[in-house]
C-alpha atoms as a PDB file:
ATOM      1  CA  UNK A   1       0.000   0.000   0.000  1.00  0.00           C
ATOM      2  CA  UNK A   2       1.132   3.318  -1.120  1.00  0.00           C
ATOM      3  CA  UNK A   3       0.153   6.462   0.657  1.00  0.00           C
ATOM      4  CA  UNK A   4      -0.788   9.645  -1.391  1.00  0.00           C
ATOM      5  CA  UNK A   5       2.634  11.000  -0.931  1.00  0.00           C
ATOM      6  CA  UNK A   6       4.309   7.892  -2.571  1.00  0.00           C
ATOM      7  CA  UNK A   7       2.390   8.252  -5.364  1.00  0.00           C
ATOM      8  CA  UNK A   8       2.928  11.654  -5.671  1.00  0.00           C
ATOM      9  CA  UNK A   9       6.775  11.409  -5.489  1.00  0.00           C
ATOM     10  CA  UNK A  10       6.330   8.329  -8.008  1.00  0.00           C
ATOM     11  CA  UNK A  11       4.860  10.541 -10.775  1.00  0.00           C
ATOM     12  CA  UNK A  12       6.859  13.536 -10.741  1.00  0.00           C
ATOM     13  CA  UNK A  13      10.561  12.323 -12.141  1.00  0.00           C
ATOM     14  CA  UNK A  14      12.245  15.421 -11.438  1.00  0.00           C
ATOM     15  CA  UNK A  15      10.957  14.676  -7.406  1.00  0.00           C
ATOM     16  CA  UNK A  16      12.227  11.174  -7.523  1.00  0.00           C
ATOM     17  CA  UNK A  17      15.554  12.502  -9.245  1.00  0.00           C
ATOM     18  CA  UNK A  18      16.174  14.865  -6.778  1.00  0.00           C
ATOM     19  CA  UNK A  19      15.097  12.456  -3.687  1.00  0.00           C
ATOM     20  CA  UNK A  20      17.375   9.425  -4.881  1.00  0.00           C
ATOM     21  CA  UNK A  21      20.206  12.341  -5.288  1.00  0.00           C
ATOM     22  CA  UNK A  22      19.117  12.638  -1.480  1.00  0.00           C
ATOM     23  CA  UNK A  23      19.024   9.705  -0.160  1.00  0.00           C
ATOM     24  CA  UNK A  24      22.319   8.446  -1.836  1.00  0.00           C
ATOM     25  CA  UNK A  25      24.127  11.524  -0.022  1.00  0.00           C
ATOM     26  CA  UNK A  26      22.876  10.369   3.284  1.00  0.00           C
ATOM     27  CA  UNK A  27      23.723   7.116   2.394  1.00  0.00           C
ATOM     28  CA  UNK A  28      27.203   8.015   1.250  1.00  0.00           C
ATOM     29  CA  UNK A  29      28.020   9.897   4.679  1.00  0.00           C
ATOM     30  CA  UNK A  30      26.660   7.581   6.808  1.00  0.00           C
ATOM     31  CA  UNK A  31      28.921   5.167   5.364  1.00  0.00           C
ATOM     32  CA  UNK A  32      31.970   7.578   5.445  1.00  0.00           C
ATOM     33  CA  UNK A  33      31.427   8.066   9.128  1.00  0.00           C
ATOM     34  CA  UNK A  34      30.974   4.481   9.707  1.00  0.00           C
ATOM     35  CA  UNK A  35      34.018   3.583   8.073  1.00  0.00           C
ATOM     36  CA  UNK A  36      36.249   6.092   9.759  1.00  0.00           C
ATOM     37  CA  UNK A  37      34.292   4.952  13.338  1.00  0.00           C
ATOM     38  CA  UNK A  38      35.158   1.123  12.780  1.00  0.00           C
ATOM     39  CA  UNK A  39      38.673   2.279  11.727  1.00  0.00           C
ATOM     40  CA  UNK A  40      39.222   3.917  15.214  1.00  0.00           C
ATOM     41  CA  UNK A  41      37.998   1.241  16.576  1.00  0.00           C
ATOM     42  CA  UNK A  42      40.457  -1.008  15.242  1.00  0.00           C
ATOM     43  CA  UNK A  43      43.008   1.429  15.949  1.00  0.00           C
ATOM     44  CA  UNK A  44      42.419   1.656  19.839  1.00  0.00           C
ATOM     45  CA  UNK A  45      41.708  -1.653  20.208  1.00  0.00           C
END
């Protein structure tokens, strides 16, 4: 089930463009920080 929203996003390409472009950034820094948190990790322990 899709909420109004969904659909919304879904039929406007430029919307879904620019909220992939979104969620790959957060993606992308999460990961970043993750990476440089496991590496201190490692390098205390």
């Amino acid at each position: 089930m899709q909420s109004s929203k969904e659909i919304e996003l879904m039929t406007s390409e430029k919307e879904l463009v620019k909220f992939y472009k979104k969620v790959l950034t957060i993606v992308s820094v999460s990961q970043i920080f993750g990476g440089a948190g496991l590496a201190a990790g490692i390098t205390v322990g």
